[in-house]
C-alpha atoms as a PDB file:
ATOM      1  CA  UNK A   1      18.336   3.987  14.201  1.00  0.00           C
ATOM      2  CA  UNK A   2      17.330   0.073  14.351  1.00  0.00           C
ATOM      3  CA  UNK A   3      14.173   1.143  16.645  1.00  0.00           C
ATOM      4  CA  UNK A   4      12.922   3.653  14.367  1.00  0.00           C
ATOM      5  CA  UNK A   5      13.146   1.556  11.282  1.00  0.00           C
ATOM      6  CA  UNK A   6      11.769  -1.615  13.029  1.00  0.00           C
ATOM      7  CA  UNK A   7       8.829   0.814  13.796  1.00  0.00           C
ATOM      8  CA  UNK A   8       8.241   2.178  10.681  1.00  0.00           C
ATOM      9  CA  UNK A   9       8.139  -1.710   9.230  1.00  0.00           C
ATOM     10  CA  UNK A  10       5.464  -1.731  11.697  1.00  0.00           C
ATOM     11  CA  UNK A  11       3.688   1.080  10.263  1.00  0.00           C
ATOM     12  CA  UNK A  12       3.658  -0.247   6.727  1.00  0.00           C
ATOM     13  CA  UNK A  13       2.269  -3.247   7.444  1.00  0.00           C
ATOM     14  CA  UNK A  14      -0.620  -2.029   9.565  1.00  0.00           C
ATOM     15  CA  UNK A  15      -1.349   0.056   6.982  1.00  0.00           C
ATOM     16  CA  UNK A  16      -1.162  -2.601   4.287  1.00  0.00           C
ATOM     17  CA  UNK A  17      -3.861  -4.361   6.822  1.00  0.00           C
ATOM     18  CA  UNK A  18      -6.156  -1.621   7.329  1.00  0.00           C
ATOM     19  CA  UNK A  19      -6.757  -0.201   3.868  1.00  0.00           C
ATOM     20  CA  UNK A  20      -6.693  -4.151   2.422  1.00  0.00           C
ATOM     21  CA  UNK A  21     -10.210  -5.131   2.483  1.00  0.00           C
ATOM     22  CA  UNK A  22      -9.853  -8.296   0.606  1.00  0.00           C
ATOM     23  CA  UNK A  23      -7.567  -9.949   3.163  1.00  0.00           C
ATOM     24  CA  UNK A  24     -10.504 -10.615   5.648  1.00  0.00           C
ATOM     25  CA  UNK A  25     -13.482  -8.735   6.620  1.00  0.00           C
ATOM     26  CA  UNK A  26     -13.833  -6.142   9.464  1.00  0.00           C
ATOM     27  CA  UNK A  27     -16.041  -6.393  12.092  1.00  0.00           C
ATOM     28  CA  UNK A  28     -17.309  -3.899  14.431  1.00  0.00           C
ATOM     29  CA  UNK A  29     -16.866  -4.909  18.136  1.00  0.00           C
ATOM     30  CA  UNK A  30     -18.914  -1.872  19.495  1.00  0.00           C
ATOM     31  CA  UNK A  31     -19.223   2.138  19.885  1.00  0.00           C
ATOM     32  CA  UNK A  32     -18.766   4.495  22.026  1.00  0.00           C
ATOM     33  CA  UNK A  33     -20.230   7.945  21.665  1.00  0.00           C
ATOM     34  CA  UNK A  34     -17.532   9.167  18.587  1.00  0.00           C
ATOM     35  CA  UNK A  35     -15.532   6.077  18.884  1.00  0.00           C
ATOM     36  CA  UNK A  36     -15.631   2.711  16.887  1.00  0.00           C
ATOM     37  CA  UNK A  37     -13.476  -0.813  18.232  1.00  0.00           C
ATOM     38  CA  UNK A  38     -13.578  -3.231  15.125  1.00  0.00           C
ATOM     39  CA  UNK A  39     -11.318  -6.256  14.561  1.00  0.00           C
ATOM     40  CA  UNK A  40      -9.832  -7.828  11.444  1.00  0.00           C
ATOM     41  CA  UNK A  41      -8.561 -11.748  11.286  1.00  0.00           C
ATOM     42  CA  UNK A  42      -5.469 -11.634   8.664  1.00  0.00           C
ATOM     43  CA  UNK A  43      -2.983 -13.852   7.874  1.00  0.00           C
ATOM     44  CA  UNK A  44      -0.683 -12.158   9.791  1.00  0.00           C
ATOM     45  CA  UNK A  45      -2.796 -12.565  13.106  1.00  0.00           C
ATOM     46  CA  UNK A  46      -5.657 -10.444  14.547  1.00  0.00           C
ATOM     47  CA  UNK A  47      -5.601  -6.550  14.305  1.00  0.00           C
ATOM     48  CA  UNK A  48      -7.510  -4.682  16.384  1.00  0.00           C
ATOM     49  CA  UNK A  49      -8.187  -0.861  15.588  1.00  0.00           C
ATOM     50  CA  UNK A  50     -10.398   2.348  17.361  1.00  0.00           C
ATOM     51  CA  UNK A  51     -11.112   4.860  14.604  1.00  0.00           C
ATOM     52  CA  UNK A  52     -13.019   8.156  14.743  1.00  0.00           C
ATOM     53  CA  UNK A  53     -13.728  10.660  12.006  1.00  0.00           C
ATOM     54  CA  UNK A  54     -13.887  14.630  12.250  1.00  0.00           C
ATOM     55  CA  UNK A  55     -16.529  16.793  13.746  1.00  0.00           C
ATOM     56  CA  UNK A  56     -15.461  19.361  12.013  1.00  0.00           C
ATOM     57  CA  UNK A  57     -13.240  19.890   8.455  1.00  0.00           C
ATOM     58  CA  UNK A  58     -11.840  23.452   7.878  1.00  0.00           C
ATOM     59  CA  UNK A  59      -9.950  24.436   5.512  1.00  0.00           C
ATOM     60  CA  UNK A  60      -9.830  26.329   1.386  1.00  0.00           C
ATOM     61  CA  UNK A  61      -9.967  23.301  -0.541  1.00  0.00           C
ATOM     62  CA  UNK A  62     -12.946  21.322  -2.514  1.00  0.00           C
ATOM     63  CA  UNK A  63     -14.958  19.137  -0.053  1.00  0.00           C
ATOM     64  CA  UNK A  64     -15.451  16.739  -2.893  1.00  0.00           C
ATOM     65  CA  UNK A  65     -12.553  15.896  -3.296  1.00  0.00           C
ATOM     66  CA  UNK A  66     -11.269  14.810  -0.134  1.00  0.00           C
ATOM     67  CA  UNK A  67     -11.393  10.697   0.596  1.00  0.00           C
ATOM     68  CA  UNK A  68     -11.966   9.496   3.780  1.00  0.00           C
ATOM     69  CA  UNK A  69     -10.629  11.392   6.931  1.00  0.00           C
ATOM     70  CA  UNK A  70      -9.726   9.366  10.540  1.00  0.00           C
ATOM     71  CA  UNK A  71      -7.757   8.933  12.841  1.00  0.00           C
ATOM     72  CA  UNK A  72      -6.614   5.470  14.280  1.00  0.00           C
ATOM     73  CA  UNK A  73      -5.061   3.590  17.207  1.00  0.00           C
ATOM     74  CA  UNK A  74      -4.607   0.072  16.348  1.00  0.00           C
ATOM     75  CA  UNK A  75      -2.895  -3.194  17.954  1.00  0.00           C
ATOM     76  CA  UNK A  76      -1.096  -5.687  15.921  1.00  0.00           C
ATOM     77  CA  UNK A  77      -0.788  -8.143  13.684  1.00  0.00           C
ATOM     78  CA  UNK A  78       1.123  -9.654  16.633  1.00  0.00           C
ATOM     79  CA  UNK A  79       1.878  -8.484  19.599  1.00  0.00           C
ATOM     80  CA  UNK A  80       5.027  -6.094  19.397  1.00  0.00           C
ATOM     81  CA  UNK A  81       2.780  -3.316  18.128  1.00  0.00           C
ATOM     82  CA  UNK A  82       0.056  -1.865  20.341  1.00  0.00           C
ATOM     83  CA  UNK A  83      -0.960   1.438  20.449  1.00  0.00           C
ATOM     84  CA  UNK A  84      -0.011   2.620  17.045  1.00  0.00           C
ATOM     85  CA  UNK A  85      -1.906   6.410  16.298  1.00  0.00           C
ATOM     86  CA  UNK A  86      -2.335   7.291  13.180  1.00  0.00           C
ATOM     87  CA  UNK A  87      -4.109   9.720  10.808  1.00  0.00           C
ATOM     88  CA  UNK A  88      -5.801   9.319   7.324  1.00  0.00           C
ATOM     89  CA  UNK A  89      -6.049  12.591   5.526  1.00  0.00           C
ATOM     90  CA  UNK A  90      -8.274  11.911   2.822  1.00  0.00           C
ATOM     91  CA  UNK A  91      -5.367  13.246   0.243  1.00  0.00           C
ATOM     92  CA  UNK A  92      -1.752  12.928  -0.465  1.00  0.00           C
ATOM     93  CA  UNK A  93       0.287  15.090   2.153  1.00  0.00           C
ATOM     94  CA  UNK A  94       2.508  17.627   0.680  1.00  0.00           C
ATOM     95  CA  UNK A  95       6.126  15.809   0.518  1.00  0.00           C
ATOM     96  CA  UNK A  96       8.350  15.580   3.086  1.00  0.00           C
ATOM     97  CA  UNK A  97       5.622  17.721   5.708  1.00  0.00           C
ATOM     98  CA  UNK A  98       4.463  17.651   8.702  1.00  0.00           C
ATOM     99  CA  UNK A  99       1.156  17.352  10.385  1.00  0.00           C
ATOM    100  CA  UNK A 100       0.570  18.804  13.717  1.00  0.00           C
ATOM    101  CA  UNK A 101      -2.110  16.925  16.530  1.00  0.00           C
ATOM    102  CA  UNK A 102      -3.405  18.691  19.266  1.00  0.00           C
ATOM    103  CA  UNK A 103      -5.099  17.627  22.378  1.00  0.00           C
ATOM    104  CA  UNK A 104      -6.338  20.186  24.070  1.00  0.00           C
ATOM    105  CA  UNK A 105      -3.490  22.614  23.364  1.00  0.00           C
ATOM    106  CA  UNK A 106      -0.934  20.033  23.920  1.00  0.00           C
ATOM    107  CA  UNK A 107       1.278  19.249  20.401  1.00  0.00           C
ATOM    108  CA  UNK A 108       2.690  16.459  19.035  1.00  0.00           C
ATOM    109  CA  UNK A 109       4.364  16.499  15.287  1.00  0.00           C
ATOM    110  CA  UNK A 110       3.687  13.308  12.955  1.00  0.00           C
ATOM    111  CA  UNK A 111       5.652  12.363   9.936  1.00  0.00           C
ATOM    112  CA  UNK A 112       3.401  11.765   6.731  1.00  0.00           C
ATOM    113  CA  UNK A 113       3.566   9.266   3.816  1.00  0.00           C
ATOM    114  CA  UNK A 114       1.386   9.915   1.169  1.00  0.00           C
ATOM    115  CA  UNK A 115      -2.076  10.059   2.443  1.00  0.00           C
ATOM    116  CA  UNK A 116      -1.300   8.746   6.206  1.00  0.00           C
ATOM    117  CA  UNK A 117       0.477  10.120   8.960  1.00  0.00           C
ATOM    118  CA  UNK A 118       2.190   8.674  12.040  1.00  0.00           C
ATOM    119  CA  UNK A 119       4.000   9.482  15.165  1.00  0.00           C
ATOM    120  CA  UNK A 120       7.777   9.434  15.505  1.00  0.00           C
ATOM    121  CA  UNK A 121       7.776   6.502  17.773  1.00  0.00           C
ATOM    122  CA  UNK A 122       6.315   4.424  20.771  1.00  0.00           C
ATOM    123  CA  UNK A 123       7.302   6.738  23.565  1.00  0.00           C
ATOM    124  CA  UNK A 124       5.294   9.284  21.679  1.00  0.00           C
ATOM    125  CA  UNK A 125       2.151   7.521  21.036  1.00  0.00           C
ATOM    126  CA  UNK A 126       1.845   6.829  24.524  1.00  0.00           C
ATOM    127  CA  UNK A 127       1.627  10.374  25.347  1.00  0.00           C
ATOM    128  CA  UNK A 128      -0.918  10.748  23.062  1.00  0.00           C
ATOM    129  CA  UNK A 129      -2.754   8.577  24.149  1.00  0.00           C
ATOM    130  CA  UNK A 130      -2.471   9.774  27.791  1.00  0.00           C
ATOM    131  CA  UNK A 131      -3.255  12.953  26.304  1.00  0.00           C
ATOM    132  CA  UNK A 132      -6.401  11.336  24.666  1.00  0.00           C
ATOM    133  CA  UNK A 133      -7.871  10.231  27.163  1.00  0.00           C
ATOM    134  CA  UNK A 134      -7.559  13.252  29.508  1.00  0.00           C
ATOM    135  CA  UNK A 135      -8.660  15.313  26.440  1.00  0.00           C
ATOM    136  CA  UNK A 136     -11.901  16.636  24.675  1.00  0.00           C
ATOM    137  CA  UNK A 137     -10.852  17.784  21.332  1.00  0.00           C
ATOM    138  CA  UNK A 138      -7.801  16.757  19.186  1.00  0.00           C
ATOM    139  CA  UNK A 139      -7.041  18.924  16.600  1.00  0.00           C
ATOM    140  CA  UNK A 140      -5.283  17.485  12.941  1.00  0.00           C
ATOM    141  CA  UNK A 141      -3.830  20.068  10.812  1.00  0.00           C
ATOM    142  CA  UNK A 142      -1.715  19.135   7.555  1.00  0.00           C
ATOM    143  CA  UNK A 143      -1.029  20.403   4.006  1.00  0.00           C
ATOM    144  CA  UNK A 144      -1.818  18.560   1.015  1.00  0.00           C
ATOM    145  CA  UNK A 145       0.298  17.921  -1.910  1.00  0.00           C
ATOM    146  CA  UNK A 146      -1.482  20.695  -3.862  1.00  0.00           C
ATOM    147  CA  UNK A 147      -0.737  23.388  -0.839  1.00  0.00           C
ATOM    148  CA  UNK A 148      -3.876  23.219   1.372  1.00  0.00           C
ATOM    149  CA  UNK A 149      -3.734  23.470   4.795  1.00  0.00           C
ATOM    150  CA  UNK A 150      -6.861  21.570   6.117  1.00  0.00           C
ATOM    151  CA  UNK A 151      -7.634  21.551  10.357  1.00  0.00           C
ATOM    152  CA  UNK A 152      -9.521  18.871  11.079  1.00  0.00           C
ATOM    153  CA  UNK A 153     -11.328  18.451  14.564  1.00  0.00           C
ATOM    154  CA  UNK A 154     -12.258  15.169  16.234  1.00  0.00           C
ATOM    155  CA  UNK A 155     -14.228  14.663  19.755  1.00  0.00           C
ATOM    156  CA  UNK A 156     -12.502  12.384  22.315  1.00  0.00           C
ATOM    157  CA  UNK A 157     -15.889  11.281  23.578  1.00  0.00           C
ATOM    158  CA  UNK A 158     -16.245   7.629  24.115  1.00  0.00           C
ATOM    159  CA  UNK A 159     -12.444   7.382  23.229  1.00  0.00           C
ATOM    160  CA  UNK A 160     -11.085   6.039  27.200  1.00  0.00           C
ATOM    161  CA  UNK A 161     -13.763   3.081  26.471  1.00  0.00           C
ATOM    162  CA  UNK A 162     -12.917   2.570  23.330  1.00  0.00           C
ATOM    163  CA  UNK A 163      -9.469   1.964  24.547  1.00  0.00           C
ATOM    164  CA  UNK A 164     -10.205   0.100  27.290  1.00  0.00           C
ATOM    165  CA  UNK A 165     -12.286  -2.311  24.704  1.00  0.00           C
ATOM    166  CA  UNK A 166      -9.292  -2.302  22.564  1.00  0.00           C
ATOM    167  CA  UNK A 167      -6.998  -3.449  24.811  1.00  0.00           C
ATOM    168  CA  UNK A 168      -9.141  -6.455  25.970  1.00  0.00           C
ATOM    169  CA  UNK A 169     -10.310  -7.568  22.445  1.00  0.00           C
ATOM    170  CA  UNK A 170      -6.765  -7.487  21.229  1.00  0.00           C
ATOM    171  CA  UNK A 171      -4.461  -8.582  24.296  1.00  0.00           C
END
Protein backbone atom coordinates (compact mmCIF):
# COMPACT_ATOMS: atom_id res chain seq x y z
CA UNK A 1 0.00 0.00 0.00
CA UNK A 2 2.98 2.57 0.95
CA UNK A 3 4.71 1.60 -2.58
CA UNK A 4 1.79 2.26 -4.60
CA UNK A 5 0.97 5.57 -3.07
CA UNK A 6 4.66 6.73 -2.98
CA UNK A 7 4.37 5.96 -6.78
CA UNK A 8 1.45 7.61 -7.59
CA UNK A 9 3.05 10.93 -5.68
CA UNK A 10 5.50 10.28 -8.29
CA UNK A 11 3.11 10.38 -11.01
CA UNK A 12 1.53 13.66 -10.01
CA UNK A 13 4.40 15.46 -9.89
CA UNK A 14 5.84 14.41 -13.23
CA UNK A 15 2.85 15.33 -14.56
CA UNK A 16 2.68 18.70 -12.84
CA UNK A 17 6.34 19.01 -14.66
CA UNK A 18 5.49 17.99 -18.02
CA UNK A 19 2.29 19.86 -18.82
CA UNK A 20 3.89 23.15 -16.74
CA UNK A 21 5.53 25.09 -19.37
CA UNK A 22 6.23 28.11 -17.35
CA UNK A 23 8.50 26.34 -14.86
CA UNK A 24 11.46 26.15 -17.40
CA UNK A 25 11.68 25.58 -21.00
CA UNK A 26 12.04 22.20 -22.85
CA UNK A 27 14.63 21.38 -24.96
CA UNK A 28 14.94 18.79 -27.51
CA UNK A 29 18.08 16.57 -27.06
CA UNK A 30 17.56 14.67 -30.44
CA UNK A 31 15.25 12.19 -32.64
CA UNK A 32 15.05 9.13 -33.59
CA UNK A 33 12.90 7.97 -36.45
CA UNK A 34 9.22 8.35 -34.32
CA UNK A 35 10.94 9.13 -31.15
CA UNK A 36 11.81 12.54 -29.43
CA UNK A 37 14.52 12.76 -26.03
CA UNK A 38 13.98 16.40 -24.63
CA UNK A 39 15.00 17.65 -21.17
CA UNK A 40 13.47 20.16 -18.78
CA UNK A 41 15.62 22.04 -15.80
CA UNK A 42 12.89 22.58 -12.86
CA UNK A 43 13.15 23.42 -9.55
CA UNK A 44 12.75 20.16 -8.55
CA UNK A 45 15.89 18.90 -10.58
CA UNK A 46 16.26 17.80 -14.24
CA UNK A 47 13.48 15.69 -16.00
CA UNK A 48 14.20 13.91 -18.78
CA UNK A 49 11.29 12.53 -21.08
CA UNK A 50 10.99 10.30 -24.73
CA UNK A 51 7.58 11.08 -26.23
CA UNK A 52 6.00 9.84 -29.46
CA UNK A 53 2.62 10.61 -30.95
CA UNK A 54 0.19 8.20 -32.99
CA UNK A 55 0.50 6.95 -36.49
CA UNK A 56 -2.70 6.25 -36.56
CA UNK A 57 -6.13 7.57 -34.47
CA UNK A 58 -9.27 5.35 -34.86
CA UNK A 59 -12.08 5.69 -33.40
CA UNK A 60 -16.25 7.46 -33.72
CA UNK A 61 -15.55 10.64 -32.20
CA UNK A 62 -14.81 14.38 -33.65
CA UNK A 63 -11.10 14.72 -34.66
CA UNK A 64 -11.36 18.32 -33.64
CA UNK A 65 -11.85 17.93 -30.66
CA UNK A 66 -9.27 15.80 -29.39
CA UNK A 67 -5.99 17.72 -27.64
CA UNK A 68 -2.82 16.40 -27.94
CA UNK A 69 -2.24 12.53 -28.01
CA UNK A 70 1.38 10.78 -26.68
CA UNK A 71 2.75 8.61 -25.01
CA UNK A 72 5.75 9.14 -22.54
CA UNK A 73 8.62 7.54 -20.63
CA UNK A 74 10.24 10.00 -18.48
CA UNK A 75 13.07 10.07 -15.62
CA UNK A 76 12.83 12.23 -12.64
CA UNK A 77 12.82 15.11 -10.97
CA UNK A 78 15.37 13.13 -8.92
CA UNK A 79 16.46 10.05 -9.14
CA UNK A 80 13.89 7.54 -7.49
CA UNK A 81 11.76 7.73 -10.62
CA UNK A 82 13.07 6.42 -13.93
CA UNK A 83 11.22 4.84 -16.39
CA UNK A 84 7.80 6.18 -15.73
CA UNK A 85 5.27 5.27 -19.09
CA UNK A 86 2.62 7.14 -19.53
CA UNK A 87 -0.17 8.12 -21.96
CA UNK A 88 -1.88 11.50 -22.86
CA UNK A 89 -5.24 10.98 -24.41
CA UNK A 90 -6.08 14.18 -25.73
CA UNK A 91 -9.55 14.06 -23.53
CA UNK A 92 -10.80 13.29 -20.13
CA UNK A 93 -10.95 9.36 -19.66
CA UNK A 94 -14.26 8.03 -18.75
CA UNK A 95 -14.13 7.75 -14.71
CA UNK A 96 -12.79 5.16 -12.94
CA UNK A 97 -11.65 3.17 -16.63
CA UNK A 98 -9.20 1.56 -17.95
CA UNK A 99 -6.95 1.87 -20.89
CA UNK A 100 -5.43 -1.09 -22.47
CA UNK A 101 -1.50 -0.91 -24.24
CA UNK A 102 -0.42 -3.35 -26.52
CA UNK A 103 2.91 -4.25 -27.85
CA UNK A 104 2.72 -6.43 -30.33
CA UNK A 105 -0.15 -8.49 -28.90
CA UNK A 106 1.27 -8.42 -25.51
CA UNK A 107 -1.25 -6.37 -22.81
CA UNK A 108 -0.73 -4.35 -20.11
CA UNK A 109 -3.82 -2.40 -18.24
CA UNK A 110 -3.14 1.38 -17.07
CA UNK A 111 -5.15 3.27 -14.56
CA UNK A 112 -6.38 6.79 -15.89
CA UNK A 113 -6.80 10.24 -14.24
CA UNK A 114 -8.49 12.62 -16.15
CA UNK A 115 -6.77 13.03 -19.39
CA UNK A 116 -3.48 10.81 -18.52
CA UNK A 117 -2.95 7.35 -17.92
CA UNK A 118 -0.30 5.32 -16.09
CA UNK A 119 0.86 1.91 -15.24
CA UNK A 120 0.12 0.17 -11.95
CA UNK A 121 3.65 0.27 -10.83
CA UNK A 122 7.51 -0.06 -11.47
CA UNK A 123 7.66 -3.77 -12.01
CA UNK A 124 5.19 -3.11 -14.75
CA UNK A 125 6.75 -0.36 -16.60
CA UNK A 126 9.73 -2.30 -16.93
CA UNK A 127 8.00 -4.86 -18.88
CA UNK A 128 6.84 -2.43 -21.03
CA UNK A 129 9.53 -1.20 -21.74
CA UNK A 130 11.20 -4.58 -22.46
CA UNK A 131 8.26 -5.06 -24.48
CA UNK A 132 9.04 -1.70 -26.28
CA UNK A 133 11.91 -2.23 -27.33
CA UNK A 134 11.45 -5.77 -28.75
CA UNK A 135 8.24 -4.35 -30.33
CA UNK A 136 6.99 -2.56 -33.59
CA UNK A 137 3.62 -1.28 -32.84
CA UNK A 138 1.99 -0.40 -29.44
CA UNK A 139 -1.46 -0.13 -29.51
CA UNK A 140 -3.53 2.58 -26.88
CA UNK A 141 -7.12 2.00 -26.58
CA UNK A 142 -9.34 4.00 -23.93
CA UNK A 143 -12.84 5.50 -23.52
CA UNK A 144 -13.49 9.00 -23.01
CA UNK A 145 -15.67 10.59 -20.53
CA UNK A 146 -18.40 11.08 -23.17
CA UNK A 147 -18.28 7.08 -24.13
CA UNK A 148 -15.79 6.87 -27.04
CA UNK A 149 -13.60 4.25 -27.42
CA UNK A 150 -10.58 5.68 -29.41
CA UNK A 151 -7.40 3.00 -30.56
CA UNK A 152 -4.61 4.80 -31.03
CA UNK A 153 -1.42 3.31 -32.81
CA UNK A 154 2.18 4.41 -32.26
CA UNK A 155 5.49 3.01 -34.15
CA UNK A 156 8.33 1.82 -31.85
CA UNK A 157 10.85 2.93 -34.44
CA UNK A 158 13.75 4.81 -33.09
CA UNK A 159 12.28 4.05 -29.55
CA UNK A 160 15.58 1.47 -28.18
CA UNK A 161 17.75 4.79 -29.05
CA UNK A 162 15.68 6.96 -27.71
CA UNK A 163 16.00 5.06 -24.54
CA UNK A 164 19.35 4.50 -24.62
CA UNK A 165 19.71 8.57 -25.02
CA UNK A 166 17.41 8.87 -22.16
CA UNK A 167 19.12 7.02 -19.87
CA UNK A 168 22.50 8.81 -20.46
CA UNK A 169 21.10 12.42 -20.56
CA UNK A 170 19.25 11.81 -17.36
CA UNK A 171 21.50 9.34 -15.17
Amino acid sequence: MIEKTAFLLKIIVICLFTTNLSASEKIQIDEFNDWSVLRQETDAGRLCYITSEPIEKKGDYDKSNRGETRVFVTHGPGKAERDVVSIVAGYVFKKQSEVELSVDGNKQSFFTLEDRAWSFGQDEDKKIIRNMKRGNKLTVTGVSSRGNKTIDVYSLSGFTKAKQMLDKICS
